[in-house]
PDB file of N, CA and C in Angstrom:
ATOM      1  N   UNK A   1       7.951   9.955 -18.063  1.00  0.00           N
ATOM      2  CA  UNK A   1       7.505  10.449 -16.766  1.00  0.00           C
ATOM      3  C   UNK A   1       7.338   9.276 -15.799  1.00  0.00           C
ATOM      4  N   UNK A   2       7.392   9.231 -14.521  1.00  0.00           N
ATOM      5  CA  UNK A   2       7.671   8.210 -13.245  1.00  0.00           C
ATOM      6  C   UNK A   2       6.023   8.077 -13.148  1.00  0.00           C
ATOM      7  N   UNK A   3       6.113   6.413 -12.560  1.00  0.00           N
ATOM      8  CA  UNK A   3       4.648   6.827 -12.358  1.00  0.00           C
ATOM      9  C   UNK A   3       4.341   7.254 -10.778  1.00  0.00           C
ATOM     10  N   UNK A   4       3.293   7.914 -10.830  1.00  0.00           N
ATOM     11  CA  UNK A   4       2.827   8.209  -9.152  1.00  0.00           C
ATOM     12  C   UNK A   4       1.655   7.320  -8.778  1.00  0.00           C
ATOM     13  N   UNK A   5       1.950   7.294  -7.479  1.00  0.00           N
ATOM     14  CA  UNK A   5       0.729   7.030  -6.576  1.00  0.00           C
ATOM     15  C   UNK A   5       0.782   7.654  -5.368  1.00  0.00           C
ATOM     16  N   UNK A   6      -0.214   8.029  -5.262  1.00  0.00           N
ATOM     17  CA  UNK A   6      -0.776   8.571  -4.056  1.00  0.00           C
ATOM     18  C   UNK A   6       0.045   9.956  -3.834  1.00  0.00           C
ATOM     19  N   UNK A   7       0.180  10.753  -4.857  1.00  0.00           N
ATOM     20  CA  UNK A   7       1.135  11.802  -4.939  1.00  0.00           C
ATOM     21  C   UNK A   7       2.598  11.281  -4.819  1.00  0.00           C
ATOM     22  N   UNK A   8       3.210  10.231  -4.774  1.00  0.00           N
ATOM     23  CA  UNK A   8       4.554  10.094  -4.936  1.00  0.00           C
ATOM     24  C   UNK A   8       4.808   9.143  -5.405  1.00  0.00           C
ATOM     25  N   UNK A   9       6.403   9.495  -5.945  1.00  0.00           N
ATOM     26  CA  UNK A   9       7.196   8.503  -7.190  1.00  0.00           C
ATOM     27  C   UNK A   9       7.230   6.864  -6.765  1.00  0.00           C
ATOM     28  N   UNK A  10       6.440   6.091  -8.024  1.00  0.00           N
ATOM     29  CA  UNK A  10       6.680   5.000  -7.610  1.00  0.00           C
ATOM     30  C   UNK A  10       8.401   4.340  -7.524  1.00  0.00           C
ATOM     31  N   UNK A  11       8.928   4.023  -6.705  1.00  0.00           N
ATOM     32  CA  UNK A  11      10.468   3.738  -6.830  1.00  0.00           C
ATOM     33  C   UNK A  11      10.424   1.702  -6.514  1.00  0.00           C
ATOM     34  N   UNK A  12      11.360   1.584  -6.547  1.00  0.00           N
ATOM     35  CA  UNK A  12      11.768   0.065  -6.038  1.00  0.00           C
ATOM     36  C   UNK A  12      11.320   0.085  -4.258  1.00  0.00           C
ATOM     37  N   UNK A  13      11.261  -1.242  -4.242  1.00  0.00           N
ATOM     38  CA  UNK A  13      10.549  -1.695  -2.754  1.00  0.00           C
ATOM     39  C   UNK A  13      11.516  -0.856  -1.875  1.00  0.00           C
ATOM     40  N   UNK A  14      13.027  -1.542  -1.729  1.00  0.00           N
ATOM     41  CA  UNK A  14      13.883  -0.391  -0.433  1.00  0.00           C
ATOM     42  C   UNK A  14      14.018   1.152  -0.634  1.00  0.00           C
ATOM     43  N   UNK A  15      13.394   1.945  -2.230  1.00  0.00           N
ATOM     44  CA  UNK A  15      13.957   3.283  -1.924  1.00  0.00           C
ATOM     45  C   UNK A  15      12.427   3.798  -1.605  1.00  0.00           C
ATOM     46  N   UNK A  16      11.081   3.158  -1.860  1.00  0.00           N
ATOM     47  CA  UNK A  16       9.840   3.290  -1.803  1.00  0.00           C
ATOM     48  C   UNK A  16       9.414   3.299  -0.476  1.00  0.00           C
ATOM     49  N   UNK A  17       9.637   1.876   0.079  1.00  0.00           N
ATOM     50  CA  UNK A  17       9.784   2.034   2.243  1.00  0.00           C
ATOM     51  C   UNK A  17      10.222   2.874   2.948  1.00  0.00           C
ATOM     52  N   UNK A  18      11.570   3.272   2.620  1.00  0.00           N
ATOM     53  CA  UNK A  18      12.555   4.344   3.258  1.00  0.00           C
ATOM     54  C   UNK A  18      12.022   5.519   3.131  1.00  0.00           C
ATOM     55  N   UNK A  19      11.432   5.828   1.857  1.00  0.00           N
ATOM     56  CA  UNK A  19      10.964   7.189   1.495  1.00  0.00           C
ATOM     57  C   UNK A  19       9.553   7.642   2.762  1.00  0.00           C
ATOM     58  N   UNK A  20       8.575   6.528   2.163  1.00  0.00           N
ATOM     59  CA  UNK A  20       7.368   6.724   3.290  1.00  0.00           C
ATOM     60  C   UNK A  20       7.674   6.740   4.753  1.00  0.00           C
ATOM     61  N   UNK A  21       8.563   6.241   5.094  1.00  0.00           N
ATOM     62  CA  UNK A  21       9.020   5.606   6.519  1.00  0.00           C
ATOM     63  C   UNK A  21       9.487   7.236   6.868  1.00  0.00           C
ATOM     64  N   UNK A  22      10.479   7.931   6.001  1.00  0.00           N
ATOM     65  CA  UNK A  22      11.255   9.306   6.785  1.00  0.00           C
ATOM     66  C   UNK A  22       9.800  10.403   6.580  1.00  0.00           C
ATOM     67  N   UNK A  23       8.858   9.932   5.946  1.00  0.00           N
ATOM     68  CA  UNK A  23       7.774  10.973   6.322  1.00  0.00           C
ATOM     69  C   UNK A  23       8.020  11.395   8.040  1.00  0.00           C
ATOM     70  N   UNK A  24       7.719  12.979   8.173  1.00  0.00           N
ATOM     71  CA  UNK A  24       7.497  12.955   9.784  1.00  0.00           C
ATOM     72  C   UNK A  24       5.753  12.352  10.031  1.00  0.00           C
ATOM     73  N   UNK A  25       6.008  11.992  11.158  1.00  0.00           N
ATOM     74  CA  UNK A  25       4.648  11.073  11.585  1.00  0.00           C
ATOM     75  C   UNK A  25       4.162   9.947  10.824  1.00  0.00           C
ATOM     76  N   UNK A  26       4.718   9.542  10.033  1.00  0.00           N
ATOM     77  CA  UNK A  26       4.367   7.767   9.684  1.00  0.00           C
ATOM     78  C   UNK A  26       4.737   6.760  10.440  1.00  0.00           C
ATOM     79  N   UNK A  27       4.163   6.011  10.619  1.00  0.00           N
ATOM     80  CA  UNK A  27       4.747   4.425  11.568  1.00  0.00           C
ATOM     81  C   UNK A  27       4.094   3.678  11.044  1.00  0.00           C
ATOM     82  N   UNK A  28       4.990   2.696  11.021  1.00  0.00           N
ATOM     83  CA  UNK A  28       5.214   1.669  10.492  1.00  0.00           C
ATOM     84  C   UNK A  28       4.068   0.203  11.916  1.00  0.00           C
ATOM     85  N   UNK A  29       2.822  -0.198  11.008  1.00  0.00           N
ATOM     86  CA  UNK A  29       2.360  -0.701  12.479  1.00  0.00           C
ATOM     87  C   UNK A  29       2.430  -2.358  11.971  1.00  0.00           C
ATOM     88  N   UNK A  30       2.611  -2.603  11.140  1.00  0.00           N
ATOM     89  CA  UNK A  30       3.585  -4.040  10.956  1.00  0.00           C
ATOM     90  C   UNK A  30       4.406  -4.607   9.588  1.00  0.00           C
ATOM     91  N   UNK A  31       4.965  -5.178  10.021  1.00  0.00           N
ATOM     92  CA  UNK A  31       6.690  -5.562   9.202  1.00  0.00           C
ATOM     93  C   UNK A  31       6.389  -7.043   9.426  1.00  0.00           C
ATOM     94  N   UNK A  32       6.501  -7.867   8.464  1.00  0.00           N
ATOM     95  CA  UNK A  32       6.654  -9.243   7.865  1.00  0.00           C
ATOM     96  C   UNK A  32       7.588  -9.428   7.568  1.00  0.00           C
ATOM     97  N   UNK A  33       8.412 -10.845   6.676  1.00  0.00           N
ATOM     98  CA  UNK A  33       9.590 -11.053   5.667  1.00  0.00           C
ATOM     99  C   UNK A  33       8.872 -10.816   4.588  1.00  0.00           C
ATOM    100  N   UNK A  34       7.018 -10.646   4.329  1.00  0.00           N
ATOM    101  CA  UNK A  34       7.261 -10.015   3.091  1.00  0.00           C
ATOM    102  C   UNK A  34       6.078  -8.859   2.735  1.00  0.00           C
ATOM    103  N   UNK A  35       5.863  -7.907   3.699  1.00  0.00           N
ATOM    104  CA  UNK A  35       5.223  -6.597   3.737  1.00  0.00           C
ATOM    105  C   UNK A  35       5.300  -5.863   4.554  1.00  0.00           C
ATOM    106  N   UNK A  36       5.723  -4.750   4.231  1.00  0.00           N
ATOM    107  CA  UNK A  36       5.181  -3.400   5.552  1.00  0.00           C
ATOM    108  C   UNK A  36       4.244  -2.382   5.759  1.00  0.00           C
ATOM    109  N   UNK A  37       3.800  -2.561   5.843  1.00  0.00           N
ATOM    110  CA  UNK A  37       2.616  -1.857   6.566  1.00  0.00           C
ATOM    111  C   UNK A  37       2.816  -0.639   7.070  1.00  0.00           C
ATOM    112  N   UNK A  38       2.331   0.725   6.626  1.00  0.00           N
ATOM    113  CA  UNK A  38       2.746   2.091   6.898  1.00  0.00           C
ATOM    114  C   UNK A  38       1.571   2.693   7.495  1.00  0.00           C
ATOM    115  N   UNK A  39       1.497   3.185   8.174  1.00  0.00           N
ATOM    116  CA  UNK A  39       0.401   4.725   8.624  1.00  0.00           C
ATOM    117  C   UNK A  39       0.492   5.835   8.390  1.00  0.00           C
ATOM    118  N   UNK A  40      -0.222   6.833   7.331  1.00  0.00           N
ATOM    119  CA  UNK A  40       0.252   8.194   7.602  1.00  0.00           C
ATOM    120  C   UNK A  40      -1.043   8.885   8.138  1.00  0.00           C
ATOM    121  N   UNK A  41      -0.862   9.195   9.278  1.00  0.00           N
ATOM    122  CA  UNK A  41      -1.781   9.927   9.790  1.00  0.00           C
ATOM    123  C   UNK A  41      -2.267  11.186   9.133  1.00  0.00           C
ATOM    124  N   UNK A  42      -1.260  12.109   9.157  1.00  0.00           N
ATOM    125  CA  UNK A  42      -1.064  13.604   8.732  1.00  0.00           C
ATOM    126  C   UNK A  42      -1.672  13.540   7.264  1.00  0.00           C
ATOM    127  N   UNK A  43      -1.503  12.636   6.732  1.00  0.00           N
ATOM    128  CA  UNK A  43      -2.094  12.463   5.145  1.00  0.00           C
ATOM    129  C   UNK A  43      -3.363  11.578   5.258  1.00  0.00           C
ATOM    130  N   UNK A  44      -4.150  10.896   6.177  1.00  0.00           N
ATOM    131  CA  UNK A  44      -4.780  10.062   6.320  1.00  0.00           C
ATOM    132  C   UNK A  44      -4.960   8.951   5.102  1.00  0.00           C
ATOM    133  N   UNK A  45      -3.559   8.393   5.168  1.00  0.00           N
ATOM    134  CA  UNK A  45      -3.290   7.081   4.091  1.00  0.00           C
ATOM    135  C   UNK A  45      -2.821   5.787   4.820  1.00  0.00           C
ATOM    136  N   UNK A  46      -3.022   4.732   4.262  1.00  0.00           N
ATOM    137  CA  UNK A  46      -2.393   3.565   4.715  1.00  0.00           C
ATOM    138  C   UNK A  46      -1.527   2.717   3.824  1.00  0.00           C
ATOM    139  N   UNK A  47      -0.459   2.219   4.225  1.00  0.00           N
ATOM    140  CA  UNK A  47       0.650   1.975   2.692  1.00  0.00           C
ATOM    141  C   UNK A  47       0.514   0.105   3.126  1.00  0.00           C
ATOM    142  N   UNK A  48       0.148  -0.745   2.020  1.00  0.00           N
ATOM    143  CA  UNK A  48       0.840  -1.328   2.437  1.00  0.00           C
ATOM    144  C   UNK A  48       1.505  -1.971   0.715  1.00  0.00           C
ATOM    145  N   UNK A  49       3.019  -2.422   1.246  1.00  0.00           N
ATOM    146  CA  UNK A  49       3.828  -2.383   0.545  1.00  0.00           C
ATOM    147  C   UNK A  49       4.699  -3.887   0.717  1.00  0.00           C
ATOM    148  N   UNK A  50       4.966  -4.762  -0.456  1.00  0.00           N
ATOM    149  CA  UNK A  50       4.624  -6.004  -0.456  1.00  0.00           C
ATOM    150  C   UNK A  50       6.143  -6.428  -1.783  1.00  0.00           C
ATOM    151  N   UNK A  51       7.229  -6.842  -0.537  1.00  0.00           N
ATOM    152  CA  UNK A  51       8.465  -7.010  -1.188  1.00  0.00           C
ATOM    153  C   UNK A  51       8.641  -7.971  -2.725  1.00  0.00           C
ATOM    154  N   UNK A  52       9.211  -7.840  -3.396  1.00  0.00           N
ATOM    155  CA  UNK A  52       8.530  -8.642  -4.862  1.00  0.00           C
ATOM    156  C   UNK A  52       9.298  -9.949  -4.093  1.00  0.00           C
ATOM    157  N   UNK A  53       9.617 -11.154  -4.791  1.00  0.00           N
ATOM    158  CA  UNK A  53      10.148 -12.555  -4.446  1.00  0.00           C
ATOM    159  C   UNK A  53       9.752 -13.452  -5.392  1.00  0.00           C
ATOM    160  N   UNK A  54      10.775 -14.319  -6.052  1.00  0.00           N
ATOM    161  CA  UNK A  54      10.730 -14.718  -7.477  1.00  0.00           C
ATOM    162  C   UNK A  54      10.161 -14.270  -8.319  1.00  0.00           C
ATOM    163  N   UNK A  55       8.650 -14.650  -8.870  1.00  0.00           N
ATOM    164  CA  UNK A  55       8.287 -13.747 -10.197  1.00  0.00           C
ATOM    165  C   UNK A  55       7.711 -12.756  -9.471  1.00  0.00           C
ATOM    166  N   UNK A  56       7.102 -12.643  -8.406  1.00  0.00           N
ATOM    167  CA  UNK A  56       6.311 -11.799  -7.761  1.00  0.00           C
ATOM    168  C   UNK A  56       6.818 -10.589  -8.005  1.00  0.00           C
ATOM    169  N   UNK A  57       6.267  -9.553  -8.082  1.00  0.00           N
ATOM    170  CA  UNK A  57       6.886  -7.936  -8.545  1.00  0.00           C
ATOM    171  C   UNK A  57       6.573  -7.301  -7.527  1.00  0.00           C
ATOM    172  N   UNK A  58       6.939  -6.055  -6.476  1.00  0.00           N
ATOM    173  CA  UNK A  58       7.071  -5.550  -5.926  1.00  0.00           C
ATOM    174  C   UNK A  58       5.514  -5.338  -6.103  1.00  0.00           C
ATOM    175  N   UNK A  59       4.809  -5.062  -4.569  1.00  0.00           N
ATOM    176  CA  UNK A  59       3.446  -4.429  -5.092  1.00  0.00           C
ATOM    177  C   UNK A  59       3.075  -3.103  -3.848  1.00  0.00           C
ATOM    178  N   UNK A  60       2.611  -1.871  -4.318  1.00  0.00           N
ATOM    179  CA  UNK A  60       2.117  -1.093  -3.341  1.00  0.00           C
ATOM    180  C   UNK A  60       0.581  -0.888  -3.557  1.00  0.00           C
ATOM    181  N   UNK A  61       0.185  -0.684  -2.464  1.00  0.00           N
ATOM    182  CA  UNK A  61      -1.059  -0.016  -2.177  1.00  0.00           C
ATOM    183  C   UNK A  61      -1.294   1.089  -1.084  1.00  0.00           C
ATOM    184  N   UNK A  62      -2.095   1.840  -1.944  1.00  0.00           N
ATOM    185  CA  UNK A  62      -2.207   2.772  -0.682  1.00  0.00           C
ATOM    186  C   UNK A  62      -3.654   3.256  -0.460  1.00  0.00           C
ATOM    187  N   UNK A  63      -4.458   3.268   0.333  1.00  0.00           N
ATOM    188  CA  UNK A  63      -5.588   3.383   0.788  1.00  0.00           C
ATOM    189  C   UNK A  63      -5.812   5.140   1.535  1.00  0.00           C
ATOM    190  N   UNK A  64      -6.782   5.754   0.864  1.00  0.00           N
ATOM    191  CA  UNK A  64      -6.600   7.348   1.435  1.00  0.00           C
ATOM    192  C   UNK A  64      -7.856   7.465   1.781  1.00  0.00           C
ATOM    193  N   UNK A  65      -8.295   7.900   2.861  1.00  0.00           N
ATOM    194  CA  UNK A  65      -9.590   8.419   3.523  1.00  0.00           C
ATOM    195  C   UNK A  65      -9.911  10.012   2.778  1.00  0.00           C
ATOM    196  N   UNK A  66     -10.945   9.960   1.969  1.00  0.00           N
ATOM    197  CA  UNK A  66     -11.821  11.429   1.497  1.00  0.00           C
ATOM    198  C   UNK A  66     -12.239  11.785   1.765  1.00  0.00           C
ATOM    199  N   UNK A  67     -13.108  12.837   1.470  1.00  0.00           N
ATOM    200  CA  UNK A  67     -14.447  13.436   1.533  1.00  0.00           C
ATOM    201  C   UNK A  67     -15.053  13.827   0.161  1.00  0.00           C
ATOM    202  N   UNK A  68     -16.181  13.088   0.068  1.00  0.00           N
ATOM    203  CA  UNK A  68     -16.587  13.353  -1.080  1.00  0.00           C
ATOM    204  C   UNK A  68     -18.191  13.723  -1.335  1.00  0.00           C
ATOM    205  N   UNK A  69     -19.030  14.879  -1.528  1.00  0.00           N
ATOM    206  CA  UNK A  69     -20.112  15.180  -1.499  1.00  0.00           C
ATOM    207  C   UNK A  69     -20.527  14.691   0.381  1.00  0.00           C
ATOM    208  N   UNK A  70     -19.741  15.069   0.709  1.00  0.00           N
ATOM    209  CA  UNK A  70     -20.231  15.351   2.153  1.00  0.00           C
ATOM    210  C   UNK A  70     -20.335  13.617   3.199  1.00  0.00           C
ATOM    211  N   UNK A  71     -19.400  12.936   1.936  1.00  0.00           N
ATOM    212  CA  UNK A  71     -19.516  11.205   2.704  1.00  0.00           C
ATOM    213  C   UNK A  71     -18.268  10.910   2.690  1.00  0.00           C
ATOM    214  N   UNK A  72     -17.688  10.350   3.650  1.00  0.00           N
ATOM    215  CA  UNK A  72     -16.331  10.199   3.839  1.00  0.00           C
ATOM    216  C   UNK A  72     -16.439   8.731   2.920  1.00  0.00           C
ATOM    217  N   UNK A  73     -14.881   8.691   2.456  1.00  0.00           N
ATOM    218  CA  UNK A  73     -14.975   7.595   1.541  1.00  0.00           C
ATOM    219  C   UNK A  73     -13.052   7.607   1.136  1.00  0.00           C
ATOM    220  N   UNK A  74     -13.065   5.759   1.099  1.00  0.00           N
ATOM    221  CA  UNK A  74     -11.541   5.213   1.018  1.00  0.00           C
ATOM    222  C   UNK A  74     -11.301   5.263  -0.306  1.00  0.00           C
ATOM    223  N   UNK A  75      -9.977   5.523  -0.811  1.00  0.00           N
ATOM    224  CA  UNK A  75     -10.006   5.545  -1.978  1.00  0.00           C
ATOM    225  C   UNK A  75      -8.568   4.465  -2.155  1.00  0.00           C
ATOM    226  N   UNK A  76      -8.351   3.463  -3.039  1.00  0.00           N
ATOM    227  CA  UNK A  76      -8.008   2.289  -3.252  1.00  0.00           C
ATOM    228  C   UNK A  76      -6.934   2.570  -4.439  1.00  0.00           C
ATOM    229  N   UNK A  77      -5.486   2.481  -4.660  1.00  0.00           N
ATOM    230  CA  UNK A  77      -4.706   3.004  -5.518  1.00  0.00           C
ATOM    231  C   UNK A  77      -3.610   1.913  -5.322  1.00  0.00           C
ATOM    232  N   UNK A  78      -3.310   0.624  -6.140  1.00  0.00           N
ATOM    233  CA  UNK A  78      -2.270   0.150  -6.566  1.00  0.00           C
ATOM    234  C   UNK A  78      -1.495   0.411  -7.342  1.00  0.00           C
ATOM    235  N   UNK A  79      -0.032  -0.352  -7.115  1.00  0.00           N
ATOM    236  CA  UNK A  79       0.988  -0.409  -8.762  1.00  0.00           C
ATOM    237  C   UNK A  79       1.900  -1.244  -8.274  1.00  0.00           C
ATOM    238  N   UNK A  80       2.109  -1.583  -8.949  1.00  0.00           N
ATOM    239  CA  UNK A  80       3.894  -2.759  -8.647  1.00  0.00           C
ATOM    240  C   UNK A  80       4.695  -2.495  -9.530  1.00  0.00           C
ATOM    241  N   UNK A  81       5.962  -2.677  -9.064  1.00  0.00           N
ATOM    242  CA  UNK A  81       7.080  -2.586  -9.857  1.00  0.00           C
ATOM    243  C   UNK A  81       7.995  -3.696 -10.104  1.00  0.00           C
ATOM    244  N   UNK A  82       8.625  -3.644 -11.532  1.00  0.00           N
ATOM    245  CA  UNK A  82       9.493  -5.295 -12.035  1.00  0.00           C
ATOM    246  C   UNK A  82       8.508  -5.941 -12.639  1.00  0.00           C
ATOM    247  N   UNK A  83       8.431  -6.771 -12.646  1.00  0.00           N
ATOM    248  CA  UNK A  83       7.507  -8.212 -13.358  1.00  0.00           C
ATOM    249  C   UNK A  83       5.654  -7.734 -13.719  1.00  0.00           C
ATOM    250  N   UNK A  84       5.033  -7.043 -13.777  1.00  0.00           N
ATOM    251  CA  UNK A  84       3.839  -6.432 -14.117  1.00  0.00           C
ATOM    252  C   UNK A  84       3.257  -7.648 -14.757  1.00  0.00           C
ATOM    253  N   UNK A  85       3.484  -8.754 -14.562  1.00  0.00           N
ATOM    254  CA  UNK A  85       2.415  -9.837 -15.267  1.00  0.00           C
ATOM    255  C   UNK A  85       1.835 -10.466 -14.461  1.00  0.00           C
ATOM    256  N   UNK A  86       2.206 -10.676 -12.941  1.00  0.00           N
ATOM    257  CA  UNK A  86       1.515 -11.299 -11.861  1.00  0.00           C
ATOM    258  C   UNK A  86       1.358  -9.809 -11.044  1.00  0.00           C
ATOM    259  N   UNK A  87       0.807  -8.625 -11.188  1.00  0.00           N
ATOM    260  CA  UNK A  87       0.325  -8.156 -10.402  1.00  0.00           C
ATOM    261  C   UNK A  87      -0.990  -8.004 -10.020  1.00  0.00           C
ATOM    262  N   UNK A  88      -1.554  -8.208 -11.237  1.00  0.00           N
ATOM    263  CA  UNK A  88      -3.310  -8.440 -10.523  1.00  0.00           C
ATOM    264  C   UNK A  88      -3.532  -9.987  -9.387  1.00  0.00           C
ATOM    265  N   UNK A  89      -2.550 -10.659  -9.414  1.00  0.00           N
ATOM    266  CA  UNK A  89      -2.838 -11.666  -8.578  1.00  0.00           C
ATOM    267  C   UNK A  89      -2.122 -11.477  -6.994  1.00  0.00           C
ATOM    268  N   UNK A  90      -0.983 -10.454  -7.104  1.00  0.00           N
ATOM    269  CA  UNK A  90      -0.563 -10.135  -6.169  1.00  0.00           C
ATOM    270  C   UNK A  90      -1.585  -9.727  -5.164  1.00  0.00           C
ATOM    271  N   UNK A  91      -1.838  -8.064  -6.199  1.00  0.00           N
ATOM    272  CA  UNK A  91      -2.748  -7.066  -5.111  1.00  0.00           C
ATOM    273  C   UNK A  91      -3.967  -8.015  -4.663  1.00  0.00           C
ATOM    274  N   UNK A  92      -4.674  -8.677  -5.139  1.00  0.00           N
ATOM    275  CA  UNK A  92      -6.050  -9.360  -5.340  1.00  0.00           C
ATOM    276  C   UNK A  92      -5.545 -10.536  -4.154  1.00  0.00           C
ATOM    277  N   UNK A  93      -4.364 -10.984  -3.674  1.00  0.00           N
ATOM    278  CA  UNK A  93      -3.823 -12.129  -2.504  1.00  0.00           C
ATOM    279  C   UNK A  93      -3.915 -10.873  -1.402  1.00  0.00           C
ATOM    280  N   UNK A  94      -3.469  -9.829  -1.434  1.00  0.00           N
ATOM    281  CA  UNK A  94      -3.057  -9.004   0.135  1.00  0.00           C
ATOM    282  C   UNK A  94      -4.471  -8.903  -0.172  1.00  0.00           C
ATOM    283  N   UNK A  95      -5.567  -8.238  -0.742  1.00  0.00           N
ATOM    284  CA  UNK A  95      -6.653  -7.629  -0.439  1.00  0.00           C
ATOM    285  C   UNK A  95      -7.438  -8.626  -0.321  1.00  0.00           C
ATOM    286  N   UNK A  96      -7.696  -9.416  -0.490  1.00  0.00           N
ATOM    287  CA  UNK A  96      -8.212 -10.589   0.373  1.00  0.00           C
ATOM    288  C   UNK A  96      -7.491 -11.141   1.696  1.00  0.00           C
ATOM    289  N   UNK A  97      -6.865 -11.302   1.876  1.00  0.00           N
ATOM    290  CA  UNK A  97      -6.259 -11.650   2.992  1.00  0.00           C
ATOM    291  C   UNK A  97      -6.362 -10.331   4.195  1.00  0.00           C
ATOM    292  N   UNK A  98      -6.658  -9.157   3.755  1.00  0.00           N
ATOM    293  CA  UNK A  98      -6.591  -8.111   4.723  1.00  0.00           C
ATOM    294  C   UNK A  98      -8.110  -7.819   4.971  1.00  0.00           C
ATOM    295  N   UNK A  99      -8.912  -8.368   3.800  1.00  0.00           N
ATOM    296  CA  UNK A  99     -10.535  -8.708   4.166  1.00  0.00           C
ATOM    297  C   UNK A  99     -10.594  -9.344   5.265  1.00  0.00           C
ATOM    298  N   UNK A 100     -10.422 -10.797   5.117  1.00  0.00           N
ATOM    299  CA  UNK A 100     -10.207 -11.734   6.258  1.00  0.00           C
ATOM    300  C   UNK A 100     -10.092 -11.208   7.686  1.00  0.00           C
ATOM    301  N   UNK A 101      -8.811 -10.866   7.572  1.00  0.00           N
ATOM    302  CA  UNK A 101      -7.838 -10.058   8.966  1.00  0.00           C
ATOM    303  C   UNK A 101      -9.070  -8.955   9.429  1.00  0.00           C
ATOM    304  N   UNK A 102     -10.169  -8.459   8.414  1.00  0.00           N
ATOM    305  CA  UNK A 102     -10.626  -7.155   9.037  1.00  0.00           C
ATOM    306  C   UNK A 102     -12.288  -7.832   9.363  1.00  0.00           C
ATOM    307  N   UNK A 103     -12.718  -9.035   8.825  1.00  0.00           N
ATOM    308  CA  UNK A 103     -14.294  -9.221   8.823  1.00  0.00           C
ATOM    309  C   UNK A 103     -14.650  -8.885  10.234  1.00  0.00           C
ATOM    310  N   UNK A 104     -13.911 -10.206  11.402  1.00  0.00           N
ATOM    311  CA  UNK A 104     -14.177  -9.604  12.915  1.00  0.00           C
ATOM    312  C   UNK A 104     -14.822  -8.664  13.427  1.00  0.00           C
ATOM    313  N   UNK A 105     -13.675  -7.385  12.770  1.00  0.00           N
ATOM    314  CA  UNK A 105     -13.926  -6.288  13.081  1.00  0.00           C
ATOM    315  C   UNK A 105     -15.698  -5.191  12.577  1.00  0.00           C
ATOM    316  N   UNK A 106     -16.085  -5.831  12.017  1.00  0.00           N
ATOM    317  CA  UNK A 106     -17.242  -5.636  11.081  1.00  0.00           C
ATOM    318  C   UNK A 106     -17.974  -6.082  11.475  1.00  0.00           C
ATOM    319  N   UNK A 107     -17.848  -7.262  12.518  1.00  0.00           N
ATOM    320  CA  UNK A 107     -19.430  -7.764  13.314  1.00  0.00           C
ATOM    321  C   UNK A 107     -19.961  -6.315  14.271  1.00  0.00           C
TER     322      UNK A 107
END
């Protein structure tokens, strides 16, 4: 069986982008040489998706806004694909680095 996240098939980085990207109403609110960054509104998720490069293995994340006992709440869902031996160091580099990018915003 394929694995899922976030209700859909984990695939390779170009058939995984393309897929989220032809969602209707996703945009794409930034593109690097080595991540893209998705919005789905309509699903209230955020993709971001992180091209593999030498040992590095393809890595996704996707971040989904809940409701849970009456408190809204993010819910946090990785996986990478190819090389699975550097992915805890992958996800653990973007999610720090997107800490950073967001503290500002938190004053």
């Amino acid at each position: 069986m394929a694995k899922q996240l976030c209700e859909r098939e984990v695939l390779p980085f170009a058939a995984m982008a393309a897929a989220i990207k032809a969602d209707p109403g996703t945009e794409v609110t930034r593109e690097t040489a080595s991540f893209v960054e998705i919005q789905d509104p309509k699903r209230l998720m955020i993709w971001t998706l992180v091209k593999p490069s030498g040992d590095q293995p393809a890595a996704y994340i996707c971040r989904r806004v809940v409701q849970e006992d009456g408190q809204v709440k993010i819910h946090l869902s990785a996986e990478c694909v190819g090389r699975t031996l550097n992915c805890d160091g992958v996800i653990g580099r973007i999610l720090s680095e997107q800490n950073r990018a967001m503290a500002p915003l938190r004053r």
